[in-house]
PDB file of N, CA and C in Angstrom:
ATOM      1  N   UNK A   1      99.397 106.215  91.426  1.00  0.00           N
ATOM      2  CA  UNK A   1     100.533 105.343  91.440  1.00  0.00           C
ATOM      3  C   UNK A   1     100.215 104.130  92.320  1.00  0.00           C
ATOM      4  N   UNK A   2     100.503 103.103  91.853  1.00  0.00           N
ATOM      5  CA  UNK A   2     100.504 101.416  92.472  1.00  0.00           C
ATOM      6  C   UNK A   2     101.615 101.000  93.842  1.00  0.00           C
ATOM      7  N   UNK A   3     101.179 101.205  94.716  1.00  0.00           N
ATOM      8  CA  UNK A   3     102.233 100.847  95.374  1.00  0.00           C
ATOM      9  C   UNK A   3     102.290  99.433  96.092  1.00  0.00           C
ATOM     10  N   UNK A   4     103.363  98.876  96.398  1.00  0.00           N
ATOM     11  CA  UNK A   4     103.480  97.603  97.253  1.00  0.00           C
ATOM     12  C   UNK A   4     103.928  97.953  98.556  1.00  0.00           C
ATOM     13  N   UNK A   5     103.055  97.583  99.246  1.00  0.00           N
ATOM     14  CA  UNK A   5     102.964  97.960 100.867  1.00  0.00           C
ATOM     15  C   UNK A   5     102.815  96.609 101.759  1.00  0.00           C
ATOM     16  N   UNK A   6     102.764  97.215 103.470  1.00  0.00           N
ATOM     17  CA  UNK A   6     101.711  96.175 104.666  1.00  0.00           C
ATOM     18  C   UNK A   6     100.441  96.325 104.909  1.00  0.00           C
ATOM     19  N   UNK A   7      99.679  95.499 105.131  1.00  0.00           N
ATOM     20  CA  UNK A   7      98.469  95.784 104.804  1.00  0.00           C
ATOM     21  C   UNK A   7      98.172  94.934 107.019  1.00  0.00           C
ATOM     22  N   UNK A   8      98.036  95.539 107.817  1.00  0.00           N
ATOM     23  CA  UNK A   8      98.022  95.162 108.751  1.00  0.00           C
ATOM     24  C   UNK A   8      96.780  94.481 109.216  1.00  0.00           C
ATOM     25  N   UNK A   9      97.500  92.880 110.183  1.00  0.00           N
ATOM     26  CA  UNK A   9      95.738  92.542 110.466  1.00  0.00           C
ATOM     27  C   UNK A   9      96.622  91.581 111.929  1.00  0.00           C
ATOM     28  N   UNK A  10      95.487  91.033 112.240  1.00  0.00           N
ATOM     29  CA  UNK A  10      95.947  89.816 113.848  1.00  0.00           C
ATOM     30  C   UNK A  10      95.013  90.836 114.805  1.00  0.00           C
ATOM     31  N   UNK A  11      95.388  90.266 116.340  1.00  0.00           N
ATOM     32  CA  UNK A  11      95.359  90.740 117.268  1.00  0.00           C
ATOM     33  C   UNK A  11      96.431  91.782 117.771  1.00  0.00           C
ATOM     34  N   UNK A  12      95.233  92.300 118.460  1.00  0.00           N
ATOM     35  CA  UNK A  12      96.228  93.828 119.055  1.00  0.00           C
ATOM     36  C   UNK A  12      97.227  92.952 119.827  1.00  0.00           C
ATOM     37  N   UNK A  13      98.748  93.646 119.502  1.00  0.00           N
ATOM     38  CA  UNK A  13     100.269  93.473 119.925  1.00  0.00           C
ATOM     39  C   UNK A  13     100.312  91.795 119.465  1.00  0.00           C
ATOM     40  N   UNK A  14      99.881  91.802 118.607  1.00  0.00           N
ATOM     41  CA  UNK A  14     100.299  90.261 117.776  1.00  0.00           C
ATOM     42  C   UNK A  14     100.523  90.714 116.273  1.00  0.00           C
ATOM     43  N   UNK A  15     100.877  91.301 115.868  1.00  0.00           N
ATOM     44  CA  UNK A  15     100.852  91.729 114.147  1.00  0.00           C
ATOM     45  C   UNK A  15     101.574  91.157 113.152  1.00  0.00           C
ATOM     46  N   UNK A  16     100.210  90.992 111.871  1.00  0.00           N
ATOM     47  CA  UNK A  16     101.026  90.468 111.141  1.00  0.00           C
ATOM     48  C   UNK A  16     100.626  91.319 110.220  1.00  0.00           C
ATOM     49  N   UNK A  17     101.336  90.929 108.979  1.00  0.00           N
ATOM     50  CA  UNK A  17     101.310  91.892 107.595  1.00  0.00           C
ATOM     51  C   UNK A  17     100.949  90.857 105.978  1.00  0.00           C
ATOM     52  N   UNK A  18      99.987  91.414 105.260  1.00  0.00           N
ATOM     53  CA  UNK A  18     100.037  91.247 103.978  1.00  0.00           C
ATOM     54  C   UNK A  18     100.504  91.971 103.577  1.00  0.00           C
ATOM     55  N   UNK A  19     101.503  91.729 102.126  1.00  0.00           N
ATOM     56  CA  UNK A  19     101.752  92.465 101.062  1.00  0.00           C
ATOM     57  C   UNK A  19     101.143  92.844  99.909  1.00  0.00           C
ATOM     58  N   UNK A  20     100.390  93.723  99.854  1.00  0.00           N
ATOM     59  CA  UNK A  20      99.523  93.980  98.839  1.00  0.00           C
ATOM     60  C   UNK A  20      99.634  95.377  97.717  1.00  0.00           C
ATOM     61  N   UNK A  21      99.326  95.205  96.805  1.00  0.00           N
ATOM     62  CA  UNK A  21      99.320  96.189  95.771  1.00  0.00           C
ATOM     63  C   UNK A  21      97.779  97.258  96.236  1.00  0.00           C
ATOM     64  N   UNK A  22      98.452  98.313  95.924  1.00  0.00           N
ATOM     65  CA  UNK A  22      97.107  99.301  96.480  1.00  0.00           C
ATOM     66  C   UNK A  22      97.467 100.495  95.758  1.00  0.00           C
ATOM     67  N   UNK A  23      96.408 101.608  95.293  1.00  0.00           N
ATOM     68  CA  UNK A  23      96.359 102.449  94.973  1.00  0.00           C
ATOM     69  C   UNK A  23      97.282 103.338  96.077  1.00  0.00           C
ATOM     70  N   UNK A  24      98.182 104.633  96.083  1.00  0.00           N
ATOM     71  CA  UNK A  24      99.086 104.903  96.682  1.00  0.00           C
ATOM     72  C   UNK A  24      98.266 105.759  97.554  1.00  0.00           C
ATOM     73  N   UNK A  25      97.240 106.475  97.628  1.00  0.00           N
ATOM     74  CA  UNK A  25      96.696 107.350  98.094  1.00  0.00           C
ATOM     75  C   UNK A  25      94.911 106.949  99.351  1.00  0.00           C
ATOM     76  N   UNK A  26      95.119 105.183  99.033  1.00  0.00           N
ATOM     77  CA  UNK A  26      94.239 104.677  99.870  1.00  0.00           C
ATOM     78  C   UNK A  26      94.524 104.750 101.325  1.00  0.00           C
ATOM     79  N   UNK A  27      93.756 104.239 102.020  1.00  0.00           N
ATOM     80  CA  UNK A  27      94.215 104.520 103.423  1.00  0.00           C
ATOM     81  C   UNK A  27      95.118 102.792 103.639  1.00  0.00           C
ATOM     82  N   UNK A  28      95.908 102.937 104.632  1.00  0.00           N
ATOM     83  CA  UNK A  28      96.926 101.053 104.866  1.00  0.00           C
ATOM     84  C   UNK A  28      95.941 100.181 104.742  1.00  0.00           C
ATOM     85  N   UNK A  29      94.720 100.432 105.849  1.00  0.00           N
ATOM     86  CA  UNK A  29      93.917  98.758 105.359  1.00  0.00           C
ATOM     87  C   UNK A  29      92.761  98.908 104.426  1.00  0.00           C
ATOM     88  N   UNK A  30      92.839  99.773 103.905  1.00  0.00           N
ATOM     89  CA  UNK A  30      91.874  99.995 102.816  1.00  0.00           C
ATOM     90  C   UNK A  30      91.568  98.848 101.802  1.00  0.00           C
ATOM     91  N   UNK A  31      90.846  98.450 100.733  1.00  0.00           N
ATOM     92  CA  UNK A  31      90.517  97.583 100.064  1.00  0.00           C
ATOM     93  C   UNK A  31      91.917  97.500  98.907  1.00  0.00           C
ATOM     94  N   UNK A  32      92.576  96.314  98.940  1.00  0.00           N
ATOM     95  CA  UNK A  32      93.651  96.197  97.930  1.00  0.00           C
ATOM     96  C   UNK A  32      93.335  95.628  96.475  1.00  0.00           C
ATOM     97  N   UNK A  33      94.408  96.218  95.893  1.00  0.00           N
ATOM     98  CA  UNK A  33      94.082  95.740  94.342  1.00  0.00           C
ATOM     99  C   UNK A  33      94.509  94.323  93.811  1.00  0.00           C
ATOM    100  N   UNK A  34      95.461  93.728  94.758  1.00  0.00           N
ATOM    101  CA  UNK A  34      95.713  92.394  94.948  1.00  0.00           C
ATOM    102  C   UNK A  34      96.543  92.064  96.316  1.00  0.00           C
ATOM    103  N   UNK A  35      96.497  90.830  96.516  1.00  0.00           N
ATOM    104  CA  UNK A  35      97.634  90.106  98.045  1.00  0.00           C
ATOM    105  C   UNK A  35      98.492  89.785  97.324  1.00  0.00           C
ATOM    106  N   UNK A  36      99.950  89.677  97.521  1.00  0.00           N
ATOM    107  CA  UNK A  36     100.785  89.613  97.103  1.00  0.00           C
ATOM    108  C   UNK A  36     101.517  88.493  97.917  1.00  0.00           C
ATOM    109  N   UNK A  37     101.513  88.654  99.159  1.00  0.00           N
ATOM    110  CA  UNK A  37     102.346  87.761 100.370  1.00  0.00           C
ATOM    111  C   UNK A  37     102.107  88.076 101.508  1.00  0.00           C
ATOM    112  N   UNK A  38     103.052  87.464 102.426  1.00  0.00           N
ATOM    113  CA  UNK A  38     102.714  87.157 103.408  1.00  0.00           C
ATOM    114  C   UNK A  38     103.788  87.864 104.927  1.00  0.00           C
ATOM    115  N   UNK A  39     103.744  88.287 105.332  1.00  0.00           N
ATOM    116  CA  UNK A  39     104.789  88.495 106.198  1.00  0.00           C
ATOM    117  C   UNK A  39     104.785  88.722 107.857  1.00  0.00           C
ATOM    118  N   UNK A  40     105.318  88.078 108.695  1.00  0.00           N
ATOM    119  CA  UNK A  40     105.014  88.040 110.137  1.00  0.00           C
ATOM    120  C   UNK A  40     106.489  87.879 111.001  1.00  0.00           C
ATOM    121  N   UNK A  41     106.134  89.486 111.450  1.00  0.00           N
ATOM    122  CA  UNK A  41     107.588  90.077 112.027  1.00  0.00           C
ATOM    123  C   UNK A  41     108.172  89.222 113.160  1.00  0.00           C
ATOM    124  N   UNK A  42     106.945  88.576 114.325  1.00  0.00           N
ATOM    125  CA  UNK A  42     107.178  88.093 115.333  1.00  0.00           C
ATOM    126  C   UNK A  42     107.945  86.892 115.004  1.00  0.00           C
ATOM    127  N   UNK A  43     108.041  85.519 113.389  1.00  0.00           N
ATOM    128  CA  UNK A  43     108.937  84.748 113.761  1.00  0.00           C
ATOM    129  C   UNK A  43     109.316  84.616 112.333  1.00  0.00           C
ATOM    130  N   UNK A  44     109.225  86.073 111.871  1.00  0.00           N
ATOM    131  CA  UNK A  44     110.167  86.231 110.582  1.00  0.00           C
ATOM    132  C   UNK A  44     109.922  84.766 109.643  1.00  0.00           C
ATOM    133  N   UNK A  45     108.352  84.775 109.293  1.00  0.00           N
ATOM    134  CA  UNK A  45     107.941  84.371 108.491  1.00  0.00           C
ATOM    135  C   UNK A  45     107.473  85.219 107.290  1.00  0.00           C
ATOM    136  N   UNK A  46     107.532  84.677 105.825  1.00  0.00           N
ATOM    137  CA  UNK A  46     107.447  85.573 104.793  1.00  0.00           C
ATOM    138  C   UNK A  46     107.060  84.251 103.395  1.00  0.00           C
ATOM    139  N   UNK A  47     106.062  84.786 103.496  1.00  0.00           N
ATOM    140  CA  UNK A  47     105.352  84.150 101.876  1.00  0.00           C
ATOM    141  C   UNK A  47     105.154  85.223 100.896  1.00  0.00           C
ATOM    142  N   UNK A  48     106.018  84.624  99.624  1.00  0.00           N
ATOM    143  CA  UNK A  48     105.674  85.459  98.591  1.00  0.00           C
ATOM    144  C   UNK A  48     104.972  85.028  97.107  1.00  0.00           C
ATOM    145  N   UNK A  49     104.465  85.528  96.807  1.00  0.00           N
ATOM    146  CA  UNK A  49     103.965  85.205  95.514  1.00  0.00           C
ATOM    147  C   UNK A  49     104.448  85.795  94.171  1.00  0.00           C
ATOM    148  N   UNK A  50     105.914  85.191  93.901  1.00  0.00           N
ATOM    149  CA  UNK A  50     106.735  85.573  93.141  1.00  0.00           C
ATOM    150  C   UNK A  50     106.847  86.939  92.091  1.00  0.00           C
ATOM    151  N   UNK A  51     105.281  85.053  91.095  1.00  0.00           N
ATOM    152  CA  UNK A  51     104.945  85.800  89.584  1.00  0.00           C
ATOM    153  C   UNK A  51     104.110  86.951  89.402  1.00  0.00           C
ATOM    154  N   UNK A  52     103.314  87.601  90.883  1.00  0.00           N
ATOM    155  CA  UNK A  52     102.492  88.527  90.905  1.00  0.00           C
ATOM    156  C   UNK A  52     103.490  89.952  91.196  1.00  0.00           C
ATOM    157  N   UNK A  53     104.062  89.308  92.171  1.00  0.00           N
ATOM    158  CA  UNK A  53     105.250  90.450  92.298  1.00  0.00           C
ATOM    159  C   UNK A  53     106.133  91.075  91.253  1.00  0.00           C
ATOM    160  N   UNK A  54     106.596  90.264  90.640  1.00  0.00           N
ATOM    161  CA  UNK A  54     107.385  90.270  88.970  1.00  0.00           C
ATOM    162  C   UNK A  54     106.513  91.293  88.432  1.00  0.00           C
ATOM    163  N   UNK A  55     105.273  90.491  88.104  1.00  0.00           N
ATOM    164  CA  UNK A  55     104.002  91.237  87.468  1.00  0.00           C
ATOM    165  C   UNK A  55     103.937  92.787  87.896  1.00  0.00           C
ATOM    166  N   UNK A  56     103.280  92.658  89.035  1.00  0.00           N
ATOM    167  CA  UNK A  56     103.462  94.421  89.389  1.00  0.00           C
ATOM    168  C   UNK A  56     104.605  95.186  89.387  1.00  0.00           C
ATOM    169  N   UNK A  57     105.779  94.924  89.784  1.00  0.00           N
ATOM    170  CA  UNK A  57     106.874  95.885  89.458  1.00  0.00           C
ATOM    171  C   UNK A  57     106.993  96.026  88.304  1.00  0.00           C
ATOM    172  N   UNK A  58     107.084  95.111  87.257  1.00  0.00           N
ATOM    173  CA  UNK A  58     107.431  95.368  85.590  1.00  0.00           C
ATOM    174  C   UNK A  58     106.207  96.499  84.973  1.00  0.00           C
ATOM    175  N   UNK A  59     104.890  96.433  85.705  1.00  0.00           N
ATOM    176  CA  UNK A  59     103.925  97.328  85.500  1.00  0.00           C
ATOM    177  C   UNK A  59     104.074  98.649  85.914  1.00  0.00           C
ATOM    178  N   UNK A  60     104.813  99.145  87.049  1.00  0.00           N
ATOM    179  CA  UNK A  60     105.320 100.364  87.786  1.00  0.00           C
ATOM    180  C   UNK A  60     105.107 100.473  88.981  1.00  0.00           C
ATOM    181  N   UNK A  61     104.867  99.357  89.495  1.00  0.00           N
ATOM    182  CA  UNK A  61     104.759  99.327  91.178  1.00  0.00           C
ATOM    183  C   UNK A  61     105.881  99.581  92.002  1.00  0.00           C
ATOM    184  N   UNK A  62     105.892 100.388  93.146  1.00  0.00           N
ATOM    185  CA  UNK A  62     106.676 101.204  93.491  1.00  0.00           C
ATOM    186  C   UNK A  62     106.881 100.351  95.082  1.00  0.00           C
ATOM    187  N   UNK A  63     107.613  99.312  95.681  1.00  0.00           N
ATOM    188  CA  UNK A  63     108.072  98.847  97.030  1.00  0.00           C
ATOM    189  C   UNK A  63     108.335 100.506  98.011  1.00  0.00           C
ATOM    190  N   UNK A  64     107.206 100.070  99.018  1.00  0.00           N
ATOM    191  CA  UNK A  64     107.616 101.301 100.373  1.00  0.00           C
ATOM    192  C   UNK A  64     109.107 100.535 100.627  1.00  0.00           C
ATOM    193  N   UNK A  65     109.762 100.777 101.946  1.00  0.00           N
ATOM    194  CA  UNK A  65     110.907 100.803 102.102  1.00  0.00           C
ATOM    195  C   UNK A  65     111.136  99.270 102.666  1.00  0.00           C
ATOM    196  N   UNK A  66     110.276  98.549 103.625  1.00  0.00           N
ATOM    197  CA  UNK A  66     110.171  97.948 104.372  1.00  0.00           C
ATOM    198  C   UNK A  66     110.006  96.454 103.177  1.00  0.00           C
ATOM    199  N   UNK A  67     108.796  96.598 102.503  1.00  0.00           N
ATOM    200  CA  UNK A  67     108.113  95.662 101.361  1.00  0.00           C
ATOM    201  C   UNK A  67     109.957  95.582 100.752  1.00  0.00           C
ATOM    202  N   UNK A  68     110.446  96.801 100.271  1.00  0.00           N
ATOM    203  CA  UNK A  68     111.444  96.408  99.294  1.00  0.00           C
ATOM    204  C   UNK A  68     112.693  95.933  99.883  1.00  0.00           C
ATOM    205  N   UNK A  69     113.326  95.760 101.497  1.00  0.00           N
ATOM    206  CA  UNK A  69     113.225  95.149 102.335  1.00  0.00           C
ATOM    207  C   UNK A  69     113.506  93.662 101.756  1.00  0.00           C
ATOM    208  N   UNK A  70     112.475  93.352 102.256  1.00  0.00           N
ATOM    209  CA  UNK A  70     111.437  91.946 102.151  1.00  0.00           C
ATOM    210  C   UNK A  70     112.006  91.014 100.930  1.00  0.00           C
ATOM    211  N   UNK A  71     111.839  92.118 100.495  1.00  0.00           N
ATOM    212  CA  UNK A  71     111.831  91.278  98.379  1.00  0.00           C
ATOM    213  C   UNK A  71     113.821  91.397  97.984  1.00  0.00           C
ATOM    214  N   UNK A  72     114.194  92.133  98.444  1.00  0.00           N
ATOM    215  CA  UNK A  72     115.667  92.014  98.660  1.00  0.00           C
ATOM    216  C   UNK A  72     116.354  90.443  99.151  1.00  0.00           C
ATOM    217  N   UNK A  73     115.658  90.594 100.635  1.00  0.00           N
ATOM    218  CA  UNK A  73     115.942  88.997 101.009  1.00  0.00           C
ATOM    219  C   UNK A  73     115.642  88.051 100.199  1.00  0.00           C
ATOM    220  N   UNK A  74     114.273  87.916  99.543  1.00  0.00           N
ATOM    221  CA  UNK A  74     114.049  86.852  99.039  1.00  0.00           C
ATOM    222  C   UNK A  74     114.732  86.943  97.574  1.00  0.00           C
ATOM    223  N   UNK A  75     115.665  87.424  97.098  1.00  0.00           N
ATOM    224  CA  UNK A  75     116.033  87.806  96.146  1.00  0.00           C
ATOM    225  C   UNK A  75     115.710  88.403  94.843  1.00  0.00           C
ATOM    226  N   UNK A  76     114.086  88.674  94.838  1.00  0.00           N
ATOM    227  CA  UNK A  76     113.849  89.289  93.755  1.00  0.00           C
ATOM    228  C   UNK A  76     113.524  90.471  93.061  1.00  0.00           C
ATOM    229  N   UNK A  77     114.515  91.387  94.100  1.00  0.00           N
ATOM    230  CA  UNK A  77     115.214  92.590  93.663  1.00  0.00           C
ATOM    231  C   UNK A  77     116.326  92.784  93.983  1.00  0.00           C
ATOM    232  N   UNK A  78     116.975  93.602  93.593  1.00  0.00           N
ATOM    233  CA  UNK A  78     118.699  93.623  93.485  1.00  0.00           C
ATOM    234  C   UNK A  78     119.159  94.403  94.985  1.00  0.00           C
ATOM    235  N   UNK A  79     119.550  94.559  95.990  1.00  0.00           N
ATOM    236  CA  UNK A  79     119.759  95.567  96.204  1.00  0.00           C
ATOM    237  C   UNK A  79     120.150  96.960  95.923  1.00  0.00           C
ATOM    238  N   UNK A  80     119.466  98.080  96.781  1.00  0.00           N
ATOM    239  CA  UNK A  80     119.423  98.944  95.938  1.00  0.00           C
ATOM    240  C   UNK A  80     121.082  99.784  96.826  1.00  0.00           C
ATOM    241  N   UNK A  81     121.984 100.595  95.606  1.00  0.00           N
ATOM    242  CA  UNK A  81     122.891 101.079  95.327  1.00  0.00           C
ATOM    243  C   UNK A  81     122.960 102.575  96.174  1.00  0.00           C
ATOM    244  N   UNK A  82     123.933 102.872  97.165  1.00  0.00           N
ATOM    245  CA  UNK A  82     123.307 103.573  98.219  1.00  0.00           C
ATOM    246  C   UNK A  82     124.487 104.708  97.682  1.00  0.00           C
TER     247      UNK A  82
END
């Protein structure tokens, strides 16, 4: 299964995050199957790359909790129905 995750990188206690598509069973910084975006907690910066995102979910890509999160704000998933 495809999942959309953080893919962690920076300096220690500086972190930032890619969003990347990865096999579900790789290890977090393992080699990804694509970058997706961009995201950096410290000043709540967030780049996304829409049409790739579109792309992988319509394929069966599965947002961890945080990624789906993310894509909520930027509006291009619905929130989900609790």
């Amino acid at each position: 299964m495809i999942k959309l995750r953080l893919k962690r990188f920076g300096k220690k206690f500086e972190a930032s995050y890619r969003i990347v598509a990865i096999n579900s069973d790789a290890r977090r910084d393992g080699r990804p199957l694509e970058e997706l975006g961009f995201y950096n907690p410290r000043t709540d910066e967030v780049k996304l790359h829409t049409e790739a995102i579109e792309r992988r979910l319509q394929q069966g890509a599965q947002p961890t909790r945080t990624v789906r999160r993310l894509l909520e704000k930027a509006n291009i998933l619905e929130p989900a129905k609790v």
